[in-house]
PDB file of N, CA and C in Angstrom:
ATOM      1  N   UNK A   1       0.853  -1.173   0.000  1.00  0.00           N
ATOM      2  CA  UNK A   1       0.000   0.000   0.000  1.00  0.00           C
ATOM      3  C   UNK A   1       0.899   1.236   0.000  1.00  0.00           C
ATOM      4  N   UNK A   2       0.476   1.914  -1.110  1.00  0.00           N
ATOM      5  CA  UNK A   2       1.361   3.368  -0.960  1.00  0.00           C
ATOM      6  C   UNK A   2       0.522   4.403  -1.201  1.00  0.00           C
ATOM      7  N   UNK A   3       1.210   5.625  -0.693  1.00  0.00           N
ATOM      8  CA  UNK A   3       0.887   6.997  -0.499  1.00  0.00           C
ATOM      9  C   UNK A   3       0.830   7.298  -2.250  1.00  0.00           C
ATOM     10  N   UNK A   4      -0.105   8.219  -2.758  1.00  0.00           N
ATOM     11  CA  UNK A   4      -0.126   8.747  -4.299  1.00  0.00           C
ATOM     12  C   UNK A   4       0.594  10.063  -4.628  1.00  0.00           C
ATOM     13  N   UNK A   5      -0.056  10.957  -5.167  1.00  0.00           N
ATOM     14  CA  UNK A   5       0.296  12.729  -5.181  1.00  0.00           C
ATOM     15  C   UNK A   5       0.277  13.055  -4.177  1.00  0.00           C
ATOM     16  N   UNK A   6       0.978  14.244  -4.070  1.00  0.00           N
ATOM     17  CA  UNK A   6       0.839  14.923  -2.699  1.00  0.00           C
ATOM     18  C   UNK A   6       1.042  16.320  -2.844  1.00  0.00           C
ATOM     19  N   UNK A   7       0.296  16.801  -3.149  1.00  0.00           N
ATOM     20  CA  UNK A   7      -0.563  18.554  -3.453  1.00  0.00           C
ATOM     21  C   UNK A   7      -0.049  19.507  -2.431  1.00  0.00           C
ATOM     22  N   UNK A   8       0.910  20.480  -2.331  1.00  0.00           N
ATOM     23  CA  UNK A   8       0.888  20.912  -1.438  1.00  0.00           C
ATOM     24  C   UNK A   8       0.655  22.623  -1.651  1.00  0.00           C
ATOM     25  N   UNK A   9      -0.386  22.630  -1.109  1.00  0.00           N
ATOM     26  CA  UNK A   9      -0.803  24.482  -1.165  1.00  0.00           C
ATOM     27  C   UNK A   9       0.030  25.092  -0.391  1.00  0.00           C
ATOM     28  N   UNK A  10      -0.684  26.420  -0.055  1.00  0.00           N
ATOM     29  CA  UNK A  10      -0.446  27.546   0.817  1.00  0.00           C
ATOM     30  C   UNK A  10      -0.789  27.318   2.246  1.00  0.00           C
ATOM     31  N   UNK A  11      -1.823  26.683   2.775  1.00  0.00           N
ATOM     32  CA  UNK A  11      -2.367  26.635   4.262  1.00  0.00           C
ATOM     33  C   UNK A  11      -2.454  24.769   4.590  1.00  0.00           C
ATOM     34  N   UNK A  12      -2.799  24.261   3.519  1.00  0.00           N
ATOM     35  CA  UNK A  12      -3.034  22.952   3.037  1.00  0.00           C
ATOM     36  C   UNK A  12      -2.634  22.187   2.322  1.00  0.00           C
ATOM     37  N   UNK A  13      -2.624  20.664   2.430  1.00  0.00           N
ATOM     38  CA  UNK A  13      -2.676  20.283   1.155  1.00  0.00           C
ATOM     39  C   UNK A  13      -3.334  18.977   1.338  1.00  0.00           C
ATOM     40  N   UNK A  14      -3.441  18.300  -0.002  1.00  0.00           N
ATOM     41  CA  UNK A  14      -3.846  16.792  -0.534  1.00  0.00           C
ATOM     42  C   UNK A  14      -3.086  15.875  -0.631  1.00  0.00           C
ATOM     43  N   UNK A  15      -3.622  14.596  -0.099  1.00  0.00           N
ATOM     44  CA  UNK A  15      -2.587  13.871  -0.301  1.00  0.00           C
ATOM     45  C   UNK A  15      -3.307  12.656  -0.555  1.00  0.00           C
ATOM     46  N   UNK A  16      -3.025  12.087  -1.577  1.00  0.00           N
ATOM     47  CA  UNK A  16      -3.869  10.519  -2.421  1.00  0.00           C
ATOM     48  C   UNK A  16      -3.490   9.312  -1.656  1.00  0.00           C
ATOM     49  N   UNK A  17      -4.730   8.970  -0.763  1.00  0.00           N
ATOM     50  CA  UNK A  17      -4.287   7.351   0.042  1.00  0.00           C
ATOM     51  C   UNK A  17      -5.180   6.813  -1.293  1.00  0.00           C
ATOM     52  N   UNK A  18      -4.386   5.280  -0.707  1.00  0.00           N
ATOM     53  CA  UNK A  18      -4.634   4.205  -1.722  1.00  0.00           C
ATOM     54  C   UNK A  18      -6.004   3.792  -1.215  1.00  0.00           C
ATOM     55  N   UNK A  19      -7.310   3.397  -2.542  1.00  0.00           N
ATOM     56  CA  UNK A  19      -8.516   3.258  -2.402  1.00  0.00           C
ATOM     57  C   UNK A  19      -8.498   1.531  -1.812  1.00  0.00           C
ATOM     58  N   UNK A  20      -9.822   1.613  -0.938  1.00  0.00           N
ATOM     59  CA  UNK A  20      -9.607   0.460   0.216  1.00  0.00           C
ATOM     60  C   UNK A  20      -8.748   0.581   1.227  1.00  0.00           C
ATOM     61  N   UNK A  21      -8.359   1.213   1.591  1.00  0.00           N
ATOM     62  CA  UNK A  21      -7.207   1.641   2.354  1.00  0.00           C
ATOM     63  C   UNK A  21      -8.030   1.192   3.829  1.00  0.00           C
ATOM     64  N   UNK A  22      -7.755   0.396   5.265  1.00  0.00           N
ATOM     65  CA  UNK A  22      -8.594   0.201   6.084  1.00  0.00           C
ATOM     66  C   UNK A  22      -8.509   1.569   6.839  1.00  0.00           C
ATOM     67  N   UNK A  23      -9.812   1.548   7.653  1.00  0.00           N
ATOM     68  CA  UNK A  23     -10.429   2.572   8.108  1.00  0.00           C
ATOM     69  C   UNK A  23      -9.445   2.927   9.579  1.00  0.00           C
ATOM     70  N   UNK A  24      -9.128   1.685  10.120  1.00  0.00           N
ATOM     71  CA  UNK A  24      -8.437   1.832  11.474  1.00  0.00           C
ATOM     72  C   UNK A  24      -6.776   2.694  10.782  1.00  0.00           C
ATOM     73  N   UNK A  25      -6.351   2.217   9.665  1.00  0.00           N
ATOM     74  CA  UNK A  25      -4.844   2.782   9.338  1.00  0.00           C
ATOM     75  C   UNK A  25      -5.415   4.373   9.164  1.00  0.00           C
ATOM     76  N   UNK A  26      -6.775   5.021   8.728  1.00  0.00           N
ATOM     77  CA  UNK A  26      -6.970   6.366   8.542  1.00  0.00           C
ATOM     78  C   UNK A  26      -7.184   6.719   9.930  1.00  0.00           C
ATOM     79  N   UNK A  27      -7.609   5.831  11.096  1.00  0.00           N
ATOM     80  CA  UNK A  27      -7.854   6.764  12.506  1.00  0.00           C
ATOM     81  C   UNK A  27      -6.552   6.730  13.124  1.00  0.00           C
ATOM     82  N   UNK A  28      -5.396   5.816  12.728  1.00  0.00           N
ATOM     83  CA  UNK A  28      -4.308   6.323  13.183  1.00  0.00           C
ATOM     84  C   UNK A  28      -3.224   7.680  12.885  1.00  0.00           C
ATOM     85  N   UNK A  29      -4.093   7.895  11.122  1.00  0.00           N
ATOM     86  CA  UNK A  29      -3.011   8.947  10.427  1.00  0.00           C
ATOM     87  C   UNK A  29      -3.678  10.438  11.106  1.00  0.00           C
ATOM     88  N   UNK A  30      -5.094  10.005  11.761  1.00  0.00           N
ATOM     89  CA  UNK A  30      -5.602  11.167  12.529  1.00  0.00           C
ATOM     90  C   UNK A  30      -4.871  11.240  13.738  1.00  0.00           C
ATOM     91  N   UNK A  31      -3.830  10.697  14.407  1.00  0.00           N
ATOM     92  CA  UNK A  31      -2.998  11.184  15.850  1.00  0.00           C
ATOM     93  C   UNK A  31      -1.884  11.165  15.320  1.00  0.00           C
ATOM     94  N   UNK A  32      -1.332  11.118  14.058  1.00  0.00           N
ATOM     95  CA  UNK A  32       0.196  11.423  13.284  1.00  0.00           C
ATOM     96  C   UNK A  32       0.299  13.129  13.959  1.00  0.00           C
ATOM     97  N   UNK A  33       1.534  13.413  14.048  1.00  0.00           N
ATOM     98  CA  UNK A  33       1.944  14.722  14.429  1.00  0.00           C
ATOM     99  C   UNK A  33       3.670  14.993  13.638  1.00  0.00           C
ATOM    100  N   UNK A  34       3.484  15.845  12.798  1.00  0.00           N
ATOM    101  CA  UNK A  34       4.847  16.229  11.458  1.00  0.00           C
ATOM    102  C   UNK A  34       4.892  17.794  12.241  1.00  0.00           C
ATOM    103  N   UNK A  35       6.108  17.558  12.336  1.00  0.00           N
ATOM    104  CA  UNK A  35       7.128  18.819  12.936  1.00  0.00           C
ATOM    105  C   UNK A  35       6.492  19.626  14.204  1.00  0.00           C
ATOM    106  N   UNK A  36       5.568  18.122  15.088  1.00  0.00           N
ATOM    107  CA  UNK A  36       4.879  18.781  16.039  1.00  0.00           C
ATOM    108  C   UNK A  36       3.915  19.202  16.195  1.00  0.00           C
ATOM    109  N   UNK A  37       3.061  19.277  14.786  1.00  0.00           N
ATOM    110  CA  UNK A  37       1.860  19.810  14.514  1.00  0.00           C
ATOM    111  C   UNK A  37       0.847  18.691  14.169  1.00  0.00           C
ATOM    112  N   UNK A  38      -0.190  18.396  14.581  1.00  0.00           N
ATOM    113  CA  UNK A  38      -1.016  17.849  14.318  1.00  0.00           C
ATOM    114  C   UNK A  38      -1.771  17.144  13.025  1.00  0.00           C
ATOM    115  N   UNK A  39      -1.988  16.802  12.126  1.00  0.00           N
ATOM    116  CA  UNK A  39      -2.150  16.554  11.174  1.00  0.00           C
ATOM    117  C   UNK A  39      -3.732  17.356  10.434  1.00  0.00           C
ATOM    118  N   UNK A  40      -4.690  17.067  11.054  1.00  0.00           N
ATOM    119  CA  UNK A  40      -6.083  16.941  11.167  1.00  0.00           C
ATOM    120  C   UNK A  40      -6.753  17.259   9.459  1.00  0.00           C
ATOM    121  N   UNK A  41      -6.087  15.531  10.072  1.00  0.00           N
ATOM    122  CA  UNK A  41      -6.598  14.904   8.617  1.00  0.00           C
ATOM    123  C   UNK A  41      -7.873  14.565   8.511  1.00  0.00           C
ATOM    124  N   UNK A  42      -8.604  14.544   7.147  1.00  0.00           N
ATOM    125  CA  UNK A  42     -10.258  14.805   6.775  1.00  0.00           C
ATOM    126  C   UNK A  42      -9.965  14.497   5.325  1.00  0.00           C
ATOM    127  N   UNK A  43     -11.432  14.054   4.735  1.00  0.00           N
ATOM    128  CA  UNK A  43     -11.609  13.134   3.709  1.00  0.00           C
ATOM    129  C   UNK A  43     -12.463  14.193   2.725  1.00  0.00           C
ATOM    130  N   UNK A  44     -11.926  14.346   1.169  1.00  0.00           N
ATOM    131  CA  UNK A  44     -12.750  15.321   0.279  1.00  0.00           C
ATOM    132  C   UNK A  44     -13.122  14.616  -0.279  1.00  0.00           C
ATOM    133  N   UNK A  45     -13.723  14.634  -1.085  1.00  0.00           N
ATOM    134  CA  UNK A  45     -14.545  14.219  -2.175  1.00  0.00           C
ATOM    135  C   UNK A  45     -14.311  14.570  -3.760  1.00  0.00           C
ATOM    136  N   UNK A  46     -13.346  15.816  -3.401  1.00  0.00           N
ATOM    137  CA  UNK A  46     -12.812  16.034  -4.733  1.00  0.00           C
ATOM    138  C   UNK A  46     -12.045  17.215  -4.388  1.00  0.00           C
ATOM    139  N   UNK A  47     -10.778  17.549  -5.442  1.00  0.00           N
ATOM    140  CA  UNK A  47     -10.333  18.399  -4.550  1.00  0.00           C
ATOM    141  C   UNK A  47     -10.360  19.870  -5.817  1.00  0.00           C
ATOM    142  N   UNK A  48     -10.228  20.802  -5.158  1.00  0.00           N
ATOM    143  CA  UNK A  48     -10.008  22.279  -6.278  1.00  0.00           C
ATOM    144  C   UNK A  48      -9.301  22.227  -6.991  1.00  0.00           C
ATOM    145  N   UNK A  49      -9.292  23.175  -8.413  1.00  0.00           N
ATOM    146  CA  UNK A  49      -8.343  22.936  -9.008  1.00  0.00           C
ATOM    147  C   UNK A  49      -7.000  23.944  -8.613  1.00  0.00           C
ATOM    148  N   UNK A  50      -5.624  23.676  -9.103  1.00  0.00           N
ATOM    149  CA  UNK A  50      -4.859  24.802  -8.461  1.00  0.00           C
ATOM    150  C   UNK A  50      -4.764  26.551  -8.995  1.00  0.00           C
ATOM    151  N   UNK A  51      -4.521  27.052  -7.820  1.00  0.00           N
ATOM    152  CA  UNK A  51      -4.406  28.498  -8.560  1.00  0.00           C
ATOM    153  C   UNK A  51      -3.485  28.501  -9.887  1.00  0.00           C
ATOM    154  N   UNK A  52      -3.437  29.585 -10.843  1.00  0.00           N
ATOM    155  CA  UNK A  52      -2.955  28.975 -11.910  1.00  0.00           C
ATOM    156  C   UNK A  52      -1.162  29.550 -11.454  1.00  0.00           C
ATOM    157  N   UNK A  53      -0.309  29.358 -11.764  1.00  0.00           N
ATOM    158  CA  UNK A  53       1.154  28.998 -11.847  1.00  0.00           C
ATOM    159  C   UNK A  53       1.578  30.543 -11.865  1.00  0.00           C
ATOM    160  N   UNK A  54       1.521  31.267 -12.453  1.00  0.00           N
ATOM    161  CA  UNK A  54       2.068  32.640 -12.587  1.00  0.00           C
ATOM    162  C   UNK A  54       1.877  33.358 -10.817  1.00  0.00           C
ATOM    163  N   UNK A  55       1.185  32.795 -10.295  1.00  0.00           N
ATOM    164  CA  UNK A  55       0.523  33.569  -8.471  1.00  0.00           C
ATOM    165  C   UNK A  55       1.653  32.640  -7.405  1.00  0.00           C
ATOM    166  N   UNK A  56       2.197  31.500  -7.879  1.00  0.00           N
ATOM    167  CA  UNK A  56       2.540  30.845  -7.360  1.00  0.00           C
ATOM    168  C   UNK A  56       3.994  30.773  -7.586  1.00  0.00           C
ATOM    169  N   UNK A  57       4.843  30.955  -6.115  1.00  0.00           N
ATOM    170  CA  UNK A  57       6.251  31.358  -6.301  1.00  0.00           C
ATOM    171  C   UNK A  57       6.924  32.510  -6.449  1.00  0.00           C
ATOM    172  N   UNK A  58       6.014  33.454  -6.866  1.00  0.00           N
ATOM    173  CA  UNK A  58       6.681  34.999  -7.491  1.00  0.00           C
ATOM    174  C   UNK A  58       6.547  35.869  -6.461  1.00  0.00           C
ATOM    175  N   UNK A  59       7.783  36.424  -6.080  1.00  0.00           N
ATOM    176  CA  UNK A  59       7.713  37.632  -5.005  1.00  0.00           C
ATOM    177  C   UNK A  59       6.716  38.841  -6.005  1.00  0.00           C
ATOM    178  N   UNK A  60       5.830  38.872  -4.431  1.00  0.00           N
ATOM    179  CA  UNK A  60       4.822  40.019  -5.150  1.00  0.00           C
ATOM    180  C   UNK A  60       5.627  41.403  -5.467  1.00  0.00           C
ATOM    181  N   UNK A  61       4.707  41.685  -6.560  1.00  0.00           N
ATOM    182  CA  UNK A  61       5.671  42.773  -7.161  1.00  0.00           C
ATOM    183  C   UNK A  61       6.309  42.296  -8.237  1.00  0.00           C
ATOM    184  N   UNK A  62       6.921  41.385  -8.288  1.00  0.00           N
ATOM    185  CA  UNK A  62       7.670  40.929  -9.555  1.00  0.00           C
ATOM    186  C   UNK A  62       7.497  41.039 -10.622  1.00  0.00           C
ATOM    187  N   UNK A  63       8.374  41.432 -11.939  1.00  0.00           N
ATOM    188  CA  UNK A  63       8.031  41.403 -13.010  1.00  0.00           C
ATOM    189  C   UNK A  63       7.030  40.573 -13.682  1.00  0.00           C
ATOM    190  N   UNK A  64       6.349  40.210 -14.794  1.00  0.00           N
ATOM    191  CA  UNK A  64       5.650  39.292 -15.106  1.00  0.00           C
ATOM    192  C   UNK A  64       6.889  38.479 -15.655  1.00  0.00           C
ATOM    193  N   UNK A  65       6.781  37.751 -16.264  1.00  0.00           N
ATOM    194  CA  UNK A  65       8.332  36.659 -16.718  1.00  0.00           C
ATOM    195  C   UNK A  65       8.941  36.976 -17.988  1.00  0.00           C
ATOM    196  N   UNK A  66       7.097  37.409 -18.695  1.00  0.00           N
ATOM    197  CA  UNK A  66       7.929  38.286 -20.200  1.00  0.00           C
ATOM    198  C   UNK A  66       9.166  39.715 -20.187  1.00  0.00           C
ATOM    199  N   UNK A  67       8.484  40.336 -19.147  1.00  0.00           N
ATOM    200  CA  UNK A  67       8.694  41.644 -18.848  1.00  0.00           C
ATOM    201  C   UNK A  67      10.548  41.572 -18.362  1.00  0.00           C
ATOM    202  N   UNK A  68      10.955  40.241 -18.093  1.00  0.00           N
ATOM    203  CA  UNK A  68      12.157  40.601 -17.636  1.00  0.00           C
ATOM    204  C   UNK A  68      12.753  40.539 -18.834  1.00  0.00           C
ATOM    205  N   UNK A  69      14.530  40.710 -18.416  1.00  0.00           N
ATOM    206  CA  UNK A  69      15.429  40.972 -19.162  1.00  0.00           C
ATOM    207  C   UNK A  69      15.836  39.600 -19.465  1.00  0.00           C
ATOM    208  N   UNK A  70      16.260  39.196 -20.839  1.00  0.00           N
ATOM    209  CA  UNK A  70      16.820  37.661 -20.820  1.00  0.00           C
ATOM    210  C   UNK A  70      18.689  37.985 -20.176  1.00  0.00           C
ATOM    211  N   UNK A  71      18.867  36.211 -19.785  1.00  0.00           N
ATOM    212  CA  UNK A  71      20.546  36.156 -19.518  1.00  0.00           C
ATOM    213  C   UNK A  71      21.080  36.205 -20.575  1.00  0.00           C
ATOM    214  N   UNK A  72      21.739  36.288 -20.765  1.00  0.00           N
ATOM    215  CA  UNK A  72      23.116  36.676 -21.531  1.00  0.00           C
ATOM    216  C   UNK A  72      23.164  35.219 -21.881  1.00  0.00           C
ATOM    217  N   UNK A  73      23.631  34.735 -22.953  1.00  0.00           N
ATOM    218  CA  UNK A  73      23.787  33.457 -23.430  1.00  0.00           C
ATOM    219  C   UNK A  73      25.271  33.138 -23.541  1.00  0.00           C
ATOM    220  N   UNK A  74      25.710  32.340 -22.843  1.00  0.00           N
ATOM    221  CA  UNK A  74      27.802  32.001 -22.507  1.00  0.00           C
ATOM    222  C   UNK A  74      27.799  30.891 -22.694  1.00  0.00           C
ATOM    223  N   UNK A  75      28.582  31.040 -23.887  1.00  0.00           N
ATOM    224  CA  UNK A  75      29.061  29.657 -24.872  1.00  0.00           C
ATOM    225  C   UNK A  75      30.474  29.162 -24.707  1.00  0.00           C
ATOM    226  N   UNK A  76      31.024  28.237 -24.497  1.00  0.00           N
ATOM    227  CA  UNK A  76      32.926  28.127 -24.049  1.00  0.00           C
ATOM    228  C   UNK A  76      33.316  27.105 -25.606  1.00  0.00           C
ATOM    229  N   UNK A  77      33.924  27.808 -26.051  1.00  0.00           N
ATOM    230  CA  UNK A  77      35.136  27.639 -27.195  1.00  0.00           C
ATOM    231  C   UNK A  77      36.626  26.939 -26.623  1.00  0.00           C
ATOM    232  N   UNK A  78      36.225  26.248 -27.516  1.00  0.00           N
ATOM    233  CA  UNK A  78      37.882  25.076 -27.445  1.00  0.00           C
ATOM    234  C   UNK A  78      39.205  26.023 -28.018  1.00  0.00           C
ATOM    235  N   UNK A  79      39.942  25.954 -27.225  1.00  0.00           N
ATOM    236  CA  UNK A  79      41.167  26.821 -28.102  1.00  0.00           C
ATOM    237  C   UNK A  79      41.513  25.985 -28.794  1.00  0.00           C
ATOM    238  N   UNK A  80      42.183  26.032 -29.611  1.00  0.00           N
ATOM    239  CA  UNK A  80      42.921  25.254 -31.154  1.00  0.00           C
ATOM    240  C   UNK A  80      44.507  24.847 -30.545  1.00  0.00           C
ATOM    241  N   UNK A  81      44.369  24.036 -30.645  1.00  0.00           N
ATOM    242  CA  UNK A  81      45.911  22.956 -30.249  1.00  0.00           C
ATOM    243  C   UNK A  81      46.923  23.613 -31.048  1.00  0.00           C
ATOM    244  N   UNK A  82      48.079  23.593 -29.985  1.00  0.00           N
ATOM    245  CA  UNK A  82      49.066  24.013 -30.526  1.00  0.00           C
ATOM    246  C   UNK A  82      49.878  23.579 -31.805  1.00  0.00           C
TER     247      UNK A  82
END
């Protein structure tokens, strides 16, 4: 039995248990505690879709991605044998 995707938002996230999975292994993942914190784990039915990609990661404020400047493109040349 294994763990699937694992979605991780902003406040939350999803995480795909394997279908049939017994009910007693889900009341134990309800007293799991990760970095001390509680889990309080709960069952969806379906989950949202994600915000779209451009909101996600970018210090606010940031250019849009077109808007920046490209790098410089650095190519390395073989010197010619003596």
């Amino acid at each position: 039995m294994h763990i699937g995707r694992v979605d991780i938002r902003e406040d939350h996230s999803y995480v795909d248990l394997p279908e049939g999975m017994p009910k007693q292994i889900f009341k134990e993942l309800q007293k799991v505690r990760v970095a001390g914190r509680e889990l309080r784990i709960s069952r969806v039915s379906e989950k949202p879709p994600k915000p779209p990609r451009a909101t996600i990661g970018r210090h606010p404020g940031a250019a849009p991605r077109e808007a920046r400047h490209a790098k410089p493109k650095i190519t390395a040349r073989r010197r010619p044998k003596d």
